[in-house]
N, C-alpha and C. Protein backbone atom coordinates (compact mmCIF):
# COMPACT_ATOMS: atom_id res chain seq x y z
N UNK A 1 17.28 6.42 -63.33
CA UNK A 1 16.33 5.39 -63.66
C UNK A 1 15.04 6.01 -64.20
N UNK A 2 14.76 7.07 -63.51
CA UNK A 2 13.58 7.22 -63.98
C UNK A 2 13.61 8.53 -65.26
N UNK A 3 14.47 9.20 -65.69
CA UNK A 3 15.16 9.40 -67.07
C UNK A 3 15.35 8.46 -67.98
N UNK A 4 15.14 6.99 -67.62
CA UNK A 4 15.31 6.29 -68.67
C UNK A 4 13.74 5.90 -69.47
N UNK A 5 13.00 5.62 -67.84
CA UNK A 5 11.89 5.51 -68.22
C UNK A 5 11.21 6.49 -69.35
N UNK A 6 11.28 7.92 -68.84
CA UNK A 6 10.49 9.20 -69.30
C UNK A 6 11.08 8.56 -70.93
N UNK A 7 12.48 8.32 -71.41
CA UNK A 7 13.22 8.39 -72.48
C UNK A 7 12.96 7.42 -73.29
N UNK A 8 12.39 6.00 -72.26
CA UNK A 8 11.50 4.80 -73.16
C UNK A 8 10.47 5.20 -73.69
N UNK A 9 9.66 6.28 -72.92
CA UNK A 9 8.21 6.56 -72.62
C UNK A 9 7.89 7.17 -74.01
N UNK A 10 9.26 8.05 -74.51
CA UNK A 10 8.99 9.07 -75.31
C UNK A 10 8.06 10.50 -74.72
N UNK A 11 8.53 10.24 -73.92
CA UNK A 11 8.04 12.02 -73.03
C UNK A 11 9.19 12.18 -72.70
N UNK A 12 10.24 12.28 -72.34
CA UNK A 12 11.14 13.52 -72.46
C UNK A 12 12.65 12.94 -73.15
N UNK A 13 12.82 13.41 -74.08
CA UNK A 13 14.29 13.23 -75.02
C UNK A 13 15.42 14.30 -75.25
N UNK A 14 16.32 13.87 -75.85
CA UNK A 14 17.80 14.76 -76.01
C UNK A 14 17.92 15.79 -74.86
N UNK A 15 17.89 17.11 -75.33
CA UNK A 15 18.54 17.76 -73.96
C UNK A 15 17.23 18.00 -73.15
N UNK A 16 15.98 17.59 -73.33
CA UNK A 16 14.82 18.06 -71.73
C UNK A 16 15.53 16.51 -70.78
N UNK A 17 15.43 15.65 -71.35
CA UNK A 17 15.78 14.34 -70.84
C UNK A 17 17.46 14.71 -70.05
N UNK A 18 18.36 14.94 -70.79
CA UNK A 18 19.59 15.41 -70.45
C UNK A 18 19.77 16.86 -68.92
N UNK A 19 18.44 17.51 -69.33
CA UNK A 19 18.32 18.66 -68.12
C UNK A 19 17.85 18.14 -67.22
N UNK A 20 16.84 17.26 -67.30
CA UNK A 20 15.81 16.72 -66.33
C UNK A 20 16.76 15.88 -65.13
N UNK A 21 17.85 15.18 -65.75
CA UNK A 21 18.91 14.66 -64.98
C UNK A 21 19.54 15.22 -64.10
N UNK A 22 19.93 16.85 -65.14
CA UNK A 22 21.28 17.87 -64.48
C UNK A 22 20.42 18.46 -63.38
N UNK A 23 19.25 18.73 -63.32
CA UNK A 23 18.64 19.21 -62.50
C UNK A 23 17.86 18.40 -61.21
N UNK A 24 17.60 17.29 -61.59
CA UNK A 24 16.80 16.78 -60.27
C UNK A 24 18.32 16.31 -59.67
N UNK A 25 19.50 15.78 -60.58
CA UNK A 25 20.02 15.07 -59.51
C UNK A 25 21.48 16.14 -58.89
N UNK A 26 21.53 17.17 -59.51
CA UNK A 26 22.32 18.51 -58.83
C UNK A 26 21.63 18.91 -57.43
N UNK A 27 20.09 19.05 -57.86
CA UNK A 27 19.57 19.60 -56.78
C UNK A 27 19.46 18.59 -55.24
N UNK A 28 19.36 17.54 -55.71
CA UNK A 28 19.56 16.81 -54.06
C UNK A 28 20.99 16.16 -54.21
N UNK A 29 22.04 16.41 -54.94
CA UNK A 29 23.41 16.32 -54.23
C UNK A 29 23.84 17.56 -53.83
N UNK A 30 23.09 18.81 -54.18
CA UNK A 30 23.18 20.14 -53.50
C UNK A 30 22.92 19.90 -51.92
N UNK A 31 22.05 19.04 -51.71
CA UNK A 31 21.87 18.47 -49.75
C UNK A 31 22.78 17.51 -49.50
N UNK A 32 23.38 17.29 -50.05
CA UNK A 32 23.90 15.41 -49.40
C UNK A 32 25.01 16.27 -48.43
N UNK A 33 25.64 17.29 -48.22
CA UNK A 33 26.17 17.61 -46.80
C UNK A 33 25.15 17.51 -44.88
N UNK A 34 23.78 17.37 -45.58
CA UNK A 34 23.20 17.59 -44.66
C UNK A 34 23.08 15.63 -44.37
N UNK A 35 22.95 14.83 -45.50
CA UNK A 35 22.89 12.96 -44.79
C UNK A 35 24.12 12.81 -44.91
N UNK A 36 24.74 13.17 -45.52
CA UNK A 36 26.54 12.41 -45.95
C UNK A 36 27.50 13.07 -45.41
N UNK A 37 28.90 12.42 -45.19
CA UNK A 37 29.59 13.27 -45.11
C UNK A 37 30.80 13.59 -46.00
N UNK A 38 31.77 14.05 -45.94
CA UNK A 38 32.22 14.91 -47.06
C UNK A 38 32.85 13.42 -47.72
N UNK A 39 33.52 12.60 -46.74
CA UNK A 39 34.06 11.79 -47.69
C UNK A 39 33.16 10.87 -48.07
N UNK A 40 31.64 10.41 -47.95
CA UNK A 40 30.95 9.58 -48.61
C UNK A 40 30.24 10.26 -49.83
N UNK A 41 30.64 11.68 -49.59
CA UNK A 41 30.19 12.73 -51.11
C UNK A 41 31.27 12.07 -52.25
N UNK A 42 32.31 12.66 -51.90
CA UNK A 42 33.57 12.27 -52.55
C UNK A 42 33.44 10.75 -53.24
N UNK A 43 33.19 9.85 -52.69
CA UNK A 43 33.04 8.34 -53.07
C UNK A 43 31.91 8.30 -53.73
N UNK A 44 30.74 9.12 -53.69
CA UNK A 44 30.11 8.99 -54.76
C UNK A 44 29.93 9.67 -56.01
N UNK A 45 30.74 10.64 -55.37
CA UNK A 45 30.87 11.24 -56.95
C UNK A 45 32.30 10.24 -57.71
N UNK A 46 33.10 9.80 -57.38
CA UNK A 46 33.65 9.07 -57.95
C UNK A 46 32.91 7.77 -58.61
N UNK A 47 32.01 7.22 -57.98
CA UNK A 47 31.11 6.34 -58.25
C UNK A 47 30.22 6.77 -59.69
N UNK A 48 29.50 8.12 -59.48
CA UNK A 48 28.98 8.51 -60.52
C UNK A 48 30.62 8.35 -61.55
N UNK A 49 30.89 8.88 -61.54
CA UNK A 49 31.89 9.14 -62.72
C UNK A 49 32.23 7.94 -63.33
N UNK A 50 32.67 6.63 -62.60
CA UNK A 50 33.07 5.58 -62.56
C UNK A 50 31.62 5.57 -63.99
N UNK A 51 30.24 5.20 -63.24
CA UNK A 51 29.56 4.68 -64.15
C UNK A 51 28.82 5.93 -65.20
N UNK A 52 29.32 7.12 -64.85
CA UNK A 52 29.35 7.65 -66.76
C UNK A 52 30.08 7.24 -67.57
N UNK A 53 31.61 6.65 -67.39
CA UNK A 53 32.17 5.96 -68.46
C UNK A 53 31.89 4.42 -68.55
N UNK A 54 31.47 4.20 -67.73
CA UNK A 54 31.10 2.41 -67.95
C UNK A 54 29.75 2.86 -69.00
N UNK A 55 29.00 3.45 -69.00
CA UNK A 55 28.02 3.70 -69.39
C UNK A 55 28.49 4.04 -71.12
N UNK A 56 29.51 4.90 -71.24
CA UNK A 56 30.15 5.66 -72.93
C UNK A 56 30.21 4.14 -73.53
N UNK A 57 31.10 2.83 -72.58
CA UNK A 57 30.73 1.62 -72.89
C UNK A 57 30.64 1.07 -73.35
N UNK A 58 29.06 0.69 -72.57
CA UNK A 58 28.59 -0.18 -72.62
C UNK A 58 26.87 0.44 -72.50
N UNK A 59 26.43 1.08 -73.66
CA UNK A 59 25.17 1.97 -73.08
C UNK A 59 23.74 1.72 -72.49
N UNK A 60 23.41 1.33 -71.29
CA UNK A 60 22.92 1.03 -70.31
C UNK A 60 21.55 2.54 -70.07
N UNK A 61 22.23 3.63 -70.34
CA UNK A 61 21.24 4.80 -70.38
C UNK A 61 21.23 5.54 -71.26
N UNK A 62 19.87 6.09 -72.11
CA UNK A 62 20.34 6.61 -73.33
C UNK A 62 20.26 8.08 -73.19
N UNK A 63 20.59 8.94 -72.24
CA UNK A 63 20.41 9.98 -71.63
C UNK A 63 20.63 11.22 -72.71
N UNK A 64 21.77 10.71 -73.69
CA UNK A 64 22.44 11.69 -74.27
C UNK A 64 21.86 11.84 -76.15
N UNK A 65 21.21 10.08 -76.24
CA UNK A 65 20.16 10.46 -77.05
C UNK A 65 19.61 11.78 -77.78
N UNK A 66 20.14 11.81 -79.10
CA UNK A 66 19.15 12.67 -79.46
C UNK A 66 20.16 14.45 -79.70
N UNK A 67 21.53 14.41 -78.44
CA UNK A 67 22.48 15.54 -78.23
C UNK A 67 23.30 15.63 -79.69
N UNK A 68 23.16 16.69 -80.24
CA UNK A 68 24.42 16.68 -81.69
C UNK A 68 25.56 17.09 -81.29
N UNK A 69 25.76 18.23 -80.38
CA UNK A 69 26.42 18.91 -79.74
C UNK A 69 28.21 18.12 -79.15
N UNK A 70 29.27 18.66 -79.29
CA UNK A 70 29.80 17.64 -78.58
C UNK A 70 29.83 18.32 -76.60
N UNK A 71 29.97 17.13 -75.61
CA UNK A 71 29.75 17.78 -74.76
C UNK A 71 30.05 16.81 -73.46
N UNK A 72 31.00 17.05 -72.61
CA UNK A 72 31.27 16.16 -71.72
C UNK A 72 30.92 16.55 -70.81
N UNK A 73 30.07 17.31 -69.88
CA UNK A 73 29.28 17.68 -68.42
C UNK A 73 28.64 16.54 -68.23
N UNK A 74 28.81 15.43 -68.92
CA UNK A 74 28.34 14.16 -67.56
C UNK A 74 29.80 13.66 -66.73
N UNK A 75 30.49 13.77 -67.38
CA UNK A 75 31.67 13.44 -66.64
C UNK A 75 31.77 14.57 -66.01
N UNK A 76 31.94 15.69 -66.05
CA UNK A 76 32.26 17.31 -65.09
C UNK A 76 31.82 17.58 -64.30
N UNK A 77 30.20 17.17 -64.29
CA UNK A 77 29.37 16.79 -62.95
C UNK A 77 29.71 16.44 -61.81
N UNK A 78 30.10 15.04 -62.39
CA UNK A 78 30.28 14.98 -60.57
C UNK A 78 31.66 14.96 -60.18
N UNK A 79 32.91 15.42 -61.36
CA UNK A 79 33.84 16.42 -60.81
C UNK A 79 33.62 17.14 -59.93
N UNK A 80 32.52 18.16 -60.74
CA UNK A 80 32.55 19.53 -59.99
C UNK A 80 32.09 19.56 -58.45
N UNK A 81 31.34 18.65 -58.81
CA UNK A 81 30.69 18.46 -56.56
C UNK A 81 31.85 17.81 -56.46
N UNK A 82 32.53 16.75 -56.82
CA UNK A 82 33.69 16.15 -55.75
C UNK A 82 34.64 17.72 -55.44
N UNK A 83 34.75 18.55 -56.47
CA UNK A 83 35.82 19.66 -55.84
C UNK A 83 35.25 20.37 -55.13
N UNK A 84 33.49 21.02 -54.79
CA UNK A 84 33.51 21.77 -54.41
C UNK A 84 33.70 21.22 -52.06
N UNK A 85 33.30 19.34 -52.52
CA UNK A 85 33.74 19.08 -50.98
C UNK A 85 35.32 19.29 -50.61
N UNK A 86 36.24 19.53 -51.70
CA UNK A 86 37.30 19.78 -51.00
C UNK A 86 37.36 21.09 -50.74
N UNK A 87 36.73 21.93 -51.06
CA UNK A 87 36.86 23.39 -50.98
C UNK A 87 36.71 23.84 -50.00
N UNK A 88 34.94 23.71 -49.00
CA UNK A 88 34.44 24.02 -48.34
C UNK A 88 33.91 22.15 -47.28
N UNK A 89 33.89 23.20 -45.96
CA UNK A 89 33.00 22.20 -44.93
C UNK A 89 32.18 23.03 -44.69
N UNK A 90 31.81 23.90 -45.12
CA UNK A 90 30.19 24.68 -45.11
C UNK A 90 29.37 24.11 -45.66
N UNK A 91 27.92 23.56 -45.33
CA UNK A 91 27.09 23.43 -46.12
C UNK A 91 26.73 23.90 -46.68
N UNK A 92 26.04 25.52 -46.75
CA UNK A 92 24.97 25.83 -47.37
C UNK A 92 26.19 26.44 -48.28
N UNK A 93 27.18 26.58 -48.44
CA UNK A 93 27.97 27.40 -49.76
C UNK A 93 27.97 26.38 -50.64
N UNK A 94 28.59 24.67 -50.18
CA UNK A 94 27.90 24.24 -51.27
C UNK A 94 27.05 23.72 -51.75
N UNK A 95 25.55 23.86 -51.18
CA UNK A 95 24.60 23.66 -51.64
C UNK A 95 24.26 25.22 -52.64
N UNK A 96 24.20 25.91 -52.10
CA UNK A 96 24.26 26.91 -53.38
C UNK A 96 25.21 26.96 -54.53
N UNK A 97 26.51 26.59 -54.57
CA UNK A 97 27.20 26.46 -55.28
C UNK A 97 27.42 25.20 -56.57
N UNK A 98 26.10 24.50 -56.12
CA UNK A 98 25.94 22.78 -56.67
C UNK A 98 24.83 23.43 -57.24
N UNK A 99 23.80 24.11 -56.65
CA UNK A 99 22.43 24.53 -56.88
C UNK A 99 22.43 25.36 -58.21
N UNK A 100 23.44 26.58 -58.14
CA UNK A 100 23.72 27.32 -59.27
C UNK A 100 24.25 26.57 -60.61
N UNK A 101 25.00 25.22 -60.32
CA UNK A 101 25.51 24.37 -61.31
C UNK A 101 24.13 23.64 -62.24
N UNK A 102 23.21 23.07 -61.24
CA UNK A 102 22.46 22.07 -61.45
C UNK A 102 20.81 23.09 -61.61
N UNK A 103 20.86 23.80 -61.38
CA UNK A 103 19.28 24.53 -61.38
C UNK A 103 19.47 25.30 -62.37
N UNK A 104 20.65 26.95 -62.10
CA UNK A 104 20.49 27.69 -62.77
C UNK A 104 20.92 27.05 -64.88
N UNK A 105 21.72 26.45 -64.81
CA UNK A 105 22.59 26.42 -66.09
C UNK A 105 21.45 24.86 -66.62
N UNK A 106 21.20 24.01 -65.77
CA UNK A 106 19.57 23.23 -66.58
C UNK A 106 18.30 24.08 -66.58
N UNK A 107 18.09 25.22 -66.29
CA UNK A 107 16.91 26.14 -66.38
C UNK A 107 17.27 26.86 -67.63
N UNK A 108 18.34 27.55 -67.89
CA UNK A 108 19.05 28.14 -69.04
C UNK A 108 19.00 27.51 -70.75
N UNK A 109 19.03 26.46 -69.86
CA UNK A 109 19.49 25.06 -71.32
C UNK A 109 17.88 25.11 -72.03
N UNK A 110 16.91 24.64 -70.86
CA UNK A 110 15.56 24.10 -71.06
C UNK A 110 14.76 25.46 -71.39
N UNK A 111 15.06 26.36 -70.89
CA UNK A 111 13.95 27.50 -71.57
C UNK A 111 14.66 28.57 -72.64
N UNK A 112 15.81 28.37 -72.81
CA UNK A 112 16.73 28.63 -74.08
C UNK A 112 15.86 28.37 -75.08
N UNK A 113 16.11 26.75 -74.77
CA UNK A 113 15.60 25.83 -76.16
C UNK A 113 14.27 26.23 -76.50
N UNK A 114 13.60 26.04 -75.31
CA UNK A 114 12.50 25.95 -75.56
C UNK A 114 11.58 27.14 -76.13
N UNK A 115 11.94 28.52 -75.81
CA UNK A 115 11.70 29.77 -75.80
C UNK A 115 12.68 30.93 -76.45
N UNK A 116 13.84 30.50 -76.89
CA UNK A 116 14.76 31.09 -77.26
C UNK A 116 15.33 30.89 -78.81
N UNK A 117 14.33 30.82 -79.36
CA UNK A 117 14.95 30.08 -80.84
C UNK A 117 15.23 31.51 -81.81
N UNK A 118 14.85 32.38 -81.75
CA UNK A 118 14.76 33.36 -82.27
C UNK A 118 15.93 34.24 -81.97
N UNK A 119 16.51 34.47 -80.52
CA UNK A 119 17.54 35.48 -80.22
C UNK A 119 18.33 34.48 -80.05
N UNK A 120 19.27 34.20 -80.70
CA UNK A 120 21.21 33.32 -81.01
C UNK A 120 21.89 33.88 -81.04
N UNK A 121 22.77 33.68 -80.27
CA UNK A 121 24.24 34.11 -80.80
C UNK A 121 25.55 33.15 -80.51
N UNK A 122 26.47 33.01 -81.22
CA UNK A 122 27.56 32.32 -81.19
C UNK A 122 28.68 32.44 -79.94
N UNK A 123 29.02 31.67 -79.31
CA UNK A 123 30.35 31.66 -78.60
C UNK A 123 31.54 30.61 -79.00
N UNK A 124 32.41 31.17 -79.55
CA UNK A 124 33.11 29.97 -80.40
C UNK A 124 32.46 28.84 -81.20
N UNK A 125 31.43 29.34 -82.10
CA UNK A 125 31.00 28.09 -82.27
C UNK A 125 29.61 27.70 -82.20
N UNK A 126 29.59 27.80 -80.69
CA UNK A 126 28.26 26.90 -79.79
C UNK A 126 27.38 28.33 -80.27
N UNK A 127 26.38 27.80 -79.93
CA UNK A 127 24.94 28.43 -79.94
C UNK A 127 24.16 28.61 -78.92
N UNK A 128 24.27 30.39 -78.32
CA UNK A 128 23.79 30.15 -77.00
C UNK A 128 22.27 31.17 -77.70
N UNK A 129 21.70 31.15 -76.60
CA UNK A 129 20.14 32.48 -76.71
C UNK A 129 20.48 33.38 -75.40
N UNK A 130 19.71 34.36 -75.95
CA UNK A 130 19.91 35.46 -74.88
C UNK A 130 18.55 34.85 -74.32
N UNK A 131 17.76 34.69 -74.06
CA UNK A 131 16.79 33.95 -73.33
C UNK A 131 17.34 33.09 -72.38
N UNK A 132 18.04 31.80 -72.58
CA UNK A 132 18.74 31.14 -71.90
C UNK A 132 19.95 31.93 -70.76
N UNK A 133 20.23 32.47 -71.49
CA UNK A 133 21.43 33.58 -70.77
C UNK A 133 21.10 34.51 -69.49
N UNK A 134 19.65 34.63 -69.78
CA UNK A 134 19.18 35.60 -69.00
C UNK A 134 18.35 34.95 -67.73
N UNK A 135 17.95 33.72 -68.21
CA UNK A 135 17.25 32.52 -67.50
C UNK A 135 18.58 32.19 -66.23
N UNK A 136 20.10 31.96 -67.02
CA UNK A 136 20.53 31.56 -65.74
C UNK A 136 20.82 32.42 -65.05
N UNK A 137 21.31 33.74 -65.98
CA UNK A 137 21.25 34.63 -64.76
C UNK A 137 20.21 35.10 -63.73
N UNK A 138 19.00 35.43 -63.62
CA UNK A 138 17.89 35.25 -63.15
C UNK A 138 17.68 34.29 -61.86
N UNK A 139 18.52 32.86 -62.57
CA UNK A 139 18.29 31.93 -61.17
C UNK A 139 19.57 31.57 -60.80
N UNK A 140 20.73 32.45 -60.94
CA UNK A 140 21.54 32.18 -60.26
C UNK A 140 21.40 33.64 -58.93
N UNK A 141 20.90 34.69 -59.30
CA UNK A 141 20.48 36.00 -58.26
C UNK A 141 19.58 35.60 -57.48
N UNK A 142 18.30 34.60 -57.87
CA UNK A 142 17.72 34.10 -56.92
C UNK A 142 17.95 33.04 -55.86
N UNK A 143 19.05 32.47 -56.64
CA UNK A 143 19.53 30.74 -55.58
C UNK A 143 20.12 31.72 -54.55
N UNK A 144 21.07 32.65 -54.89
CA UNK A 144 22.55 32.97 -54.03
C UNK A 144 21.22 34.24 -53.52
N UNK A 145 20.49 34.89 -53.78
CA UNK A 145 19.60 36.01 -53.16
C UNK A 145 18.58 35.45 -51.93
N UNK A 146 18.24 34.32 -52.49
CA UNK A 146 17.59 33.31 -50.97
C UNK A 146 18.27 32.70 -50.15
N UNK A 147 19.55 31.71 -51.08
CA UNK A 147 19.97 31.27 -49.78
C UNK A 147 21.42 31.91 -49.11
N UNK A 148 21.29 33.33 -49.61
CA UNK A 148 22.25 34.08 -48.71
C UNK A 148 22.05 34.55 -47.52
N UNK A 149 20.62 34.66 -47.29
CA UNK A 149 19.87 35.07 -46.43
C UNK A 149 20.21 34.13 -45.35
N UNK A 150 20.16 32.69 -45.20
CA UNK A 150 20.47 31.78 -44.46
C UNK A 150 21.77 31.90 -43.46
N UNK A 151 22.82 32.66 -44.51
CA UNK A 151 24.18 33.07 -44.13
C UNK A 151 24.71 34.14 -43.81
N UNK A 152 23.30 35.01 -42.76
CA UNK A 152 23.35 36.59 -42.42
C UNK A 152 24.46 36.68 -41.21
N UNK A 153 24.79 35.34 -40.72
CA UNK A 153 25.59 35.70 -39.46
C UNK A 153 26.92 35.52 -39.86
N UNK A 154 27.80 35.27 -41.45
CA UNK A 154 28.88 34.86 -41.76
C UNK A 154 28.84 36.31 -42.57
N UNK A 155 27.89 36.50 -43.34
CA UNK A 155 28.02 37.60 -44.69
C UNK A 155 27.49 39.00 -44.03
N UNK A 156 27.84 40.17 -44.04
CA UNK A 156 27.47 40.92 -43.90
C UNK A 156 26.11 41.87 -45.20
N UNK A 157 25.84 43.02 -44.34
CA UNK A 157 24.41 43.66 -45.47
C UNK A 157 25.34 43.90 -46.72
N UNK A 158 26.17 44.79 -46.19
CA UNK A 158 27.17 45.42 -47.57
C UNK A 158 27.45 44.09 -48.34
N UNK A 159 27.92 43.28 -47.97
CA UNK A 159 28.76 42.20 -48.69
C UNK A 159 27.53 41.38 -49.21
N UNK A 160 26.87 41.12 -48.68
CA UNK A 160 25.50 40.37 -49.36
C UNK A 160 24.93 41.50 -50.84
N UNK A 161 24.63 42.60 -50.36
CA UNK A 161 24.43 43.25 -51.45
C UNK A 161 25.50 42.89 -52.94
N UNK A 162 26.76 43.43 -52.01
CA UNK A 162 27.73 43.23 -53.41
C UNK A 162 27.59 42.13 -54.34
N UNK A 163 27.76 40.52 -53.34
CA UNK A 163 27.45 39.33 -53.98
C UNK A 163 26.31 39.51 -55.04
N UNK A 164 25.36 39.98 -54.58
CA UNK A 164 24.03 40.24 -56.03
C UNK A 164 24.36 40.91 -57.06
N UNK A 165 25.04 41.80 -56.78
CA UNK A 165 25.51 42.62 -57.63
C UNK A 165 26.36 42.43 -58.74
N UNK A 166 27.47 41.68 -58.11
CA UNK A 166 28.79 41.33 -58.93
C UNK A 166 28.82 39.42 -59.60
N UNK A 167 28.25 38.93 -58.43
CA UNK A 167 28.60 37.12 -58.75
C UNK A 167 27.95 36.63 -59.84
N UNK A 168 26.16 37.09 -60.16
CA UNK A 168 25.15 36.69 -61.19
C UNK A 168 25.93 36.67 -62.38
N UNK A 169 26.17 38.28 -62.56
CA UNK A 169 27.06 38.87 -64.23
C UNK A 169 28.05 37.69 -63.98
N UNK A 170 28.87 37.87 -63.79
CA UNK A 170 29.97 37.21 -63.29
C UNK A 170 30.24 35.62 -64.03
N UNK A 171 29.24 34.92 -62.65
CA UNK A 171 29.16 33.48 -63.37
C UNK A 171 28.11 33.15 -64.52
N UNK A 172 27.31 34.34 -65.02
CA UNK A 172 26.57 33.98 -66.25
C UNK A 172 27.76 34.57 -67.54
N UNK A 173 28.74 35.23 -67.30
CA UNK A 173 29.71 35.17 -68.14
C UNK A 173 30.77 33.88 -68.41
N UNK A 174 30.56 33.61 -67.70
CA UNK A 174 32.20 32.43 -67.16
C UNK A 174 30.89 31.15 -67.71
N UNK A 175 29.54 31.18 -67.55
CA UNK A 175 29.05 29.98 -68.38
C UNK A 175 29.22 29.88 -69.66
N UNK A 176 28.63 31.10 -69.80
CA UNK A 176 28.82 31.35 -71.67
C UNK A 176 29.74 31.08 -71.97
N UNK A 177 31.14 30.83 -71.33
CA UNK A 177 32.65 30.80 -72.11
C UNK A 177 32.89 29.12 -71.63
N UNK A 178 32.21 28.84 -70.81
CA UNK A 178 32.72 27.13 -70.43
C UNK A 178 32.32 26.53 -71.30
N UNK A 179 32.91 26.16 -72.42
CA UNK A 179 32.10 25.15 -73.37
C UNK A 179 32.46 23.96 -72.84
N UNK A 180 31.80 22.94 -73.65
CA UNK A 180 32.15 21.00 -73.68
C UNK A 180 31.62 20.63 -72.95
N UNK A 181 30.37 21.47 -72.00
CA UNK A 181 30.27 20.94 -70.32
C UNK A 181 31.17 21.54 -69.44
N UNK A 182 32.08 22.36 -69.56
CA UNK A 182 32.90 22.37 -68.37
C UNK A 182 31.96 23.87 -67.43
N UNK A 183 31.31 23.96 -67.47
CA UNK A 183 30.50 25.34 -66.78
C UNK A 183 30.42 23.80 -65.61
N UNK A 184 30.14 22.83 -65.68
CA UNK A 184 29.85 21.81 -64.36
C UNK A 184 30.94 21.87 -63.57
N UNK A 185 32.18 22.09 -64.05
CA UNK A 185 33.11 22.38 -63.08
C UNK A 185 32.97 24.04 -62.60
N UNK A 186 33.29 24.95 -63.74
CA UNK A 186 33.54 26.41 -63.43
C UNK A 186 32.44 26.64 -62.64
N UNK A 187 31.42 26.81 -62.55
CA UNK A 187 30.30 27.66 -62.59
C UNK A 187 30.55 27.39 -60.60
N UNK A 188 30.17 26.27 -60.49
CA UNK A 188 30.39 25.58 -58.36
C UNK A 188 31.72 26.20 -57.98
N UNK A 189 32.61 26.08 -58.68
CA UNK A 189 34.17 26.21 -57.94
C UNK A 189 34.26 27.62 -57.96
N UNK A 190 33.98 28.45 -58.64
CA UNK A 190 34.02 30.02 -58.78
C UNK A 190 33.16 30.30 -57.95
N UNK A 191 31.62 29.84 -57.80
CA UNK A 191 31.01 30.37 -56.71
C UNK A 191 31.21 30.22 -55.63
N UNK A 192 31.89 28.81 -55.24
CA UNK A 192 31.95 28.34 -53.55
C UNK A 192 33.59 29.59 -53.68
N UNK A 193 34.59 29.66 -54.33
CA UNK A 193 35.79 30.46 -54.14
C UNK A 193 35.65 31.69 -53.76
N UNK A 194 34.65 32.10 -54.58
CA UNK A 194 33.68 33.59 -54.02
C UNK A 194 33.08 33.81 -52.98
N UNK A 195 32.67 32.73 -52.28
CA UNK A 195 31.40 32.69 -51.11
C UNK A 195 32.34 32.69 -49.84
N UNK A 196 33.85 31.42 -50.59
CA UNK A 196 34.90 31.67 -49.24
C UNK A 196 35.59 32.81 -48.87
N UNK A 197 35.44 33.39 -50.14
CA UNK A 197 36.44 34.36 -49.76
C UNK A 197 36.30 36.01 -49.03
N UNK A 198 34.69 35.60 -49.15
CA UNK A 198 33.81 37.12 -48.20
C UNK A 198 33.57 36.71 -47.11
């Protein structure tokens, strides 16, 4: 709702308007393990999904306004949180794992654009910046570097180290290659698969 406003307002359009979404509303369904529980996650991410295509429609929000790009991460969205509640009953893996979806890869997008016009390069096609690239990597070492800390009694020193080491590169590669939107699925499911599996 209030993306629509900013988008009436003419203060924020195409992809800041489009990030402004991926990011405020990633970041507090990154908590909804802490009010909800897994299956009222599940029902609403079906819910979201339900009304991104009621929305293709019948257009009700003009969110996408302004995008040339083709690109389906509004629908992958809230895929990707409905899979990562089947994955895990840990909270904080997937709140980091939603967090890295919704913070790092809308931080990437928005200071890409914004700051990155100069260094381009192609991935099939798409048009990424090494600015952007470096942006998510940056805040994907910091999401999983703070809130690993939280998870000192599951993760060990060695293994926490490694995670910094190996997961950042890792899932800032596997973004660059998710085109269409699908990094909304890859980017959560690779990290929570990683987080289970140490």
């Amino acid at each position: 709702m209030i993306d629509e406003i900013l988008w009436r307002a003419k203060i924020l359009k195409g992809e800041y308007n489009r990030k402004f979404v991926h990011i405020s509303v990633g970041s507090f369904a990154a908590f909804w393990p802490w009010l909800l529980s897994w299956r009222q996650i599940q029902a609403l991410c079906l819910i979201l999904l339900a009304g991104r295509v009621i929305n293709q429609l019948h257009t009700f929000v003009h969110d996408k306004a302004g995008i040339k790009r083709r690109t389906y991460g509004e629908y992958f969205f809230p895929v990707g949180i409905g899979l990562c509640t089947l994955l895990t009953t840990n909270k904080l893996f997937f709140a980091l794992a939603v967090l890295n979806m919704a913070v790092a890869d809308g931080l990437a997008a928005v200071i890409g654009q914004f700051a990155g016009a100069r260094w381009r390069y192609q991935v099939f096609g798409y048009t990424k910046t090494i600015i952007g690239t470096m942006t998510f990597w940056l805040a994907t070492l910091s999401i999983l570097g703070i809130g690993l800390l939280l998870a000192s009694d599951a993760i060990n020193f060695a293994d926490y180290g490694l995670l910094l080491l190996l997961l950042p590169p890792a899932l800032t590669v596997l973004e660059n290659f998710s085109l269409f939107g699908l990094d909304d699925i890859t980017v959560p499911v690779v990290t929570l698969a990683v987080l289970q599996l140490v």
